[in-house]
Protein backbone atom coordinates (compact mmCIF):
# COMPACT_ATOMS: atom_id res chain seq x y z
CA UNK A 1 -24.86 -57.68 6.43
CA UNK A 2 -24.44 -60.85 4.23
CA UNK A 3 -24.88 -60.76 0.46
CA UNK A 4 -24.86 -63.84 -1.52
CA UNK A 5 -22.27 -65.14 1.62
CA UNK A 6 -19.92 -62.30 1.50
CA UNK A 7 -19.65 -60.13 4.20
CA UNK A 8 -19.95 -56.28 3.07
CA UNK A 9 -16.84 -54.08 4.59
CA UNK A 10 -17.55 -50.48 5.30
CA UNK A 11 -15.32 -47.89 5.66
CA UNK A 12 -11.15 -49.19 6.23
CA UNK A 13 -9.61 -51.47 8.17
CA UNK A 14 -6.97 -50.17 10.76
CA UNK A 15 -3.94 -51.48 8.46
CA UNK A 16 -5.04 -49.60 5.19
CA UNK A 17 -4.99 -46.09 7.63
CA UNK A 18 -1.96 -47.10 9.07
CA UNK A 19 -0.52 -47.48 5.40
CA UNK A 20 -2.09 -44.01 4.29
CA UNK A 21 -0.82 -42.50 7.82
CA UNK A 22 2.57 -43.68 7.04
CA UNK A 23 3.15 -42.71 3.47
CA UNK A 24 1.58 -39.58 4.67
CA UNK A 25 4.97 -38.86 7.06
CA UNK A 26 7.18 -40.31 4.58
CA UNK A 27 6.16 -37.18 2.24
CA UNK A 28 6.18 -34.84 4.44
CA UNK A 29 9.91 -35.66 6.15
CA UNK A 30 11.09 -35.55 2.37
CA UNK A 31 8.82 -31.76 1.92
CA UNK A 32 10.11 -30.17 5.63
CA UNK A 33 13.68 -29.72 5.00
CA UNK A 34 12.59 -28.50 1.47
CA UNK A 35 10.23 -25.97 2.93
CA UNK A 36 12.67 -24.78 5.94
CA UNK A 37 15.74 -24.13 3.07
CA UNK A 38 13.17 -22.20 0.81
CA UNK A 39 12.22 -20.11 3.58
CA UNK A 40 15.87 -19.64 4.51
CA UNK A 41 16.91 -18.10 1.45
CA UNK A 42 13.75 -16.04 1.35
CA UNK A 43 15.32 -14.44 4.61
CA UNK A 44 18.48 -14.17 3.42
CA UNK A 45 17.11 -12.96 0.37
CA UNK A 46 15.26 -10.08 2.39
CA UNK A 47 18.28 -9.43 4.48
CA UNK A 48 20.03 -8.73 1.33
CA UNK A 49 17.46 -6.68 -0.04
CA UNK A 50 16.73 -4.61 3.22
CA UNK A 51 20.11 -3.23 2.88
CA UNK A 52 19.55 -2.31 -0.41
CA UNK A 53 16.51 -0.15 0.70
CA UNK A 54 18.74 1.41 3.51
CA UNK A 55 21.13 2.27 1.03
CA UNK A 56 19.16 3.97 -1.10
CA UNK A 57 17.53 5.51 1.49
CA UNK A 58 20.55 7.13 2.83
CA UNK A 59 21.16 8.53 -0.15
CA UNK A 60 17.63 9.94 -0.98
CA UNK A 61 18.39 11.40 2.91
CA UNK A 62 21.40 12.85 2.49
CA UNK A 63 20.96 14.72 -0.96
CA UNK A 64 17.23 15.89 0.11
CA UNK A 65 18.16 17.29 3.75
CA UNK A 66 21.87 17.93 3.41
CA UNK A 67 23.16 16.59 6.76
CA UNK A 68 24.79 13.73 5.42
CA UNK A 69 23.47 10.70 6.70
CA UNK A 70 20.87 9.57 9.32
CA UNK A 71 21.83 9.65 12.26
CA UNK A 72 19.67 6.92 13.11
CA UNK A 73 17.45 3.87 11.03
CA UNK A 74 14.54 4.96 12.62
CA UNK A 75 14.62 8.51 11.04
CA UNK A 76 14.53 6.88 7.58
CA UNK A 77 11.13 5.44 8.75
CA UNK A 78 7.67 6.66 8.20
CA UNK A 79 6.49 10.47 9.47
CA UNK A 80 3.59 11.11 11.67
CA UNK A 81 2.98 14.00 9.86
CA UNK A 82 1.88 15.48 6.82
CA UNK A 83 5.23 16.14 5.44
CA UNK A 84 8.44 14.05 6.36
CA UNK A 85 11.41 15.93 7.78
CA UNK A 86 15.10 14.99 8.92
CA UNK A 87 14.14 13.33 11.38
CA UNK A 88 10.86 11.08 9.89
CA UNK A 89 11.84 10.75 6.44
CA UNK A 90 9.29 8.62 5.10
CA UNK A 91 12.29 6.40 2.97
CA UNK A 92 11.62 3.24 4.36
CA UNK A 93 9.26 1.35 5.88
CA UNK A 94 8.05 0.89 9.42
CA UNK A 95 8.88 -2.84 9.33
CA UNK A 96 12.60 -1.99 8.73
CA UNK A 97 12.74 0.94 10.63
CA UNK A 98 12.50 -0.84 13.57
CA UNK A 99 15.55 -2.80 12.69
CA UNK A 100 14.04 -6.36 12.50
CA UNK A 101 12.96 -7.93 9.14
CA UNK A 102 12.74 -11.41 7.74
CA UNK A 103 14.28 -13.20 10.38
CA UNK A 104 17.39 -10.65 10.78
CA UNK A 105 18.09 -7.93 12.91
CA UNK A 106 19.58 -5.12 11.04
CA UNK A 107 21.69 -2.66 13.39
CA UNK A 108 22.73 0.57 12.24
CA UNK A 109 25.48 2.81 13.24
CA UNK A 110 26.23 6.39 12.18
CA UNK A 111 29.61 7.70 12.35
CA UNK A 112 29.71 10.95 14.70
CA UNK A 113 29.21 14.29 12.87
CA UNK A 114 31.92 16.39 11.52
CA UNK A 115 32.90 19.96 12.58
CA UNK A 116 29.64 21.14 10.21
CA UNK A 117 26.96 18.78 11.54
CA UNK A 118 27.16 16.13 9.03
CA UNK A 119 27.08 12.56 9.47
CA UNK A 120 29.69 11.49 6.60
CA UNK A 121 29.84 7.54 7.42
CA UNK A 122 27.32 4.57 8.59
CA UNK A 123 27.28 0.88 8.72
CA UNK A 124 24.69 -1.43 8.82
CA UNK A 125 24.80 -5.43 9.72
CA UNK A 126 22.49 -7.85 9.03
CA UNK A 127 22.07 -11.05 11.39
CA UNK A 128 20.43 -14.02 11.87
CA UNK A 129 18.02 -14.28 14.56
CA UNK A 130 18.25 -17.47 15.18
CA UNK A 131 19.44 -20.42 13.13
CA UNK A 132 16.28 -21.28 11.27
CA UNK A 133 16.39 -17.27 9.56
CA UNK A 134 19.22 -17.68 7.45
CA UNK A 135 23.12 -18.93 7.95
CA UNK A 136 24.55 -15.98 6.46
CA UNK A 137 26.18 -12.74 7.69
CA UNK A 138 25.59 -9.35 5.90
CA UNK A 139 27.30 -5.92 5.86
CA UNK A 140 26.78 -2.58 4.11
CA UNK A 141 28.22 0.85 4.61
CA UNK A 142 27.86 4.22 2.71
CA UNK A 143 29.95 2.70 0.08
CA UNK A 144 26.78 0.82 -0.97
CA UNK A 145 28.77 -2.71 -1.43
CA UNK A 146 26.92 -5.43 0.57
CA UNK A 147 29.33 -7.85 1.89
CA UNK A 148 28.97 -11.26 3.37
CA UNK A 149 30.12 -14.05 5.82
CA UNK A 150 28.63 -17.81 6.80
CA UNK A 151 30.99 -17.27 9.96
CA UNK A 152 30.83 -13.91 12.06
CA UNK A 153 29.27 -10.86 12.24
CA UNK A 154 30.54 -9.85 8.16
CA UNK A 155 32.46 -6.08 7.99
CA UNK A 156 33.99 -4.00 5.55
CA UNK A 157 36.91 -6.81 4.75
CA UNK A 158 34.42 -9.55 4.12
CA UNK A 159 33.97 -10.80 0.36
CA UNK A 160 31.02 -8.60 -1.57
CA UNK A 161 28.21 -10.65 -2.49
CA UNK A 162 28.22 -11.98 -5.80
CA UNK A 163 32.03 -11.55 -5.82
């Protein structure tokens, strides 16, 4: 359609979407990496804070049922019933219970049970799934001092965090 001899344009040409396109994946190759780090310290972050929960969770257990400690994560977990018990404590949540949070697999270990039936010792390590959950190594044990390591699997040597 001609007006006054100028041809009307409608919608874009092919090299003004190629421009928008473009500037388009230049943004979002600068936002990615940004995104993936934030998430990774949100796992880490979790990790971190999941062993807090099982910490105080162990001690909520052990002063409320007077075995000592659980003898496994799942019995800090939710109860089926109406009133939690040694064995379905209703401390923590499902989520964790099940050992996997955030990108980390938490794996507990309780030490075996004195001469009276109490568990006096557990550990619990926190790993990253895969490389995208986090880069960092956590550690915790009845002490309630979470420990670290970018490395390994971290243990009761490994530097505190924060310290």
């Amino acid at each position: 359609m001609k007006k006054h001899g100028r041809v009307s344009a409608e919608g874009f040409s092919l090299i003004e979407l190629l421009i928008v396109v473009a500037i388009i994946l230049i943004i979002a190759a600068i936002a990615i990496p940004n995104f993936m780090q934030s998430k990774m310290a949100a796992n880490q972050a979790s990790a971190v804070q999941s062993l807090r929960m099982v910490d105080t969770a162990e001690v909520t257990y052990s002063s409320t049922y007077n075995v000592g400690f659980s003898a496994t994560l799942a019995y800090l977990g939710p109860s089926s019933g109406v009133t939690p018990d040694a064995q379905a404590a209703a401390l923590i949540d499902s989520t964790l219970a099940t050992g996997f949070k955030s990108g980390y697999a938490l794996v507990y270990s309780a030490a075996a049970a004195d001469a009276s039936g109490k568990i006096n010792s557990y550990t619990v390590t926190g790993t990253p799934m895969n490389s995208s959950s986090g880069n960092t190594y956590y550690y915790t044990d009845q002490s309630g001092v979470i420990r670290q390591n970018t490395t390994t699997v971290a243990g009761s040597t490994d530097s505190s965090i924060g310290g």
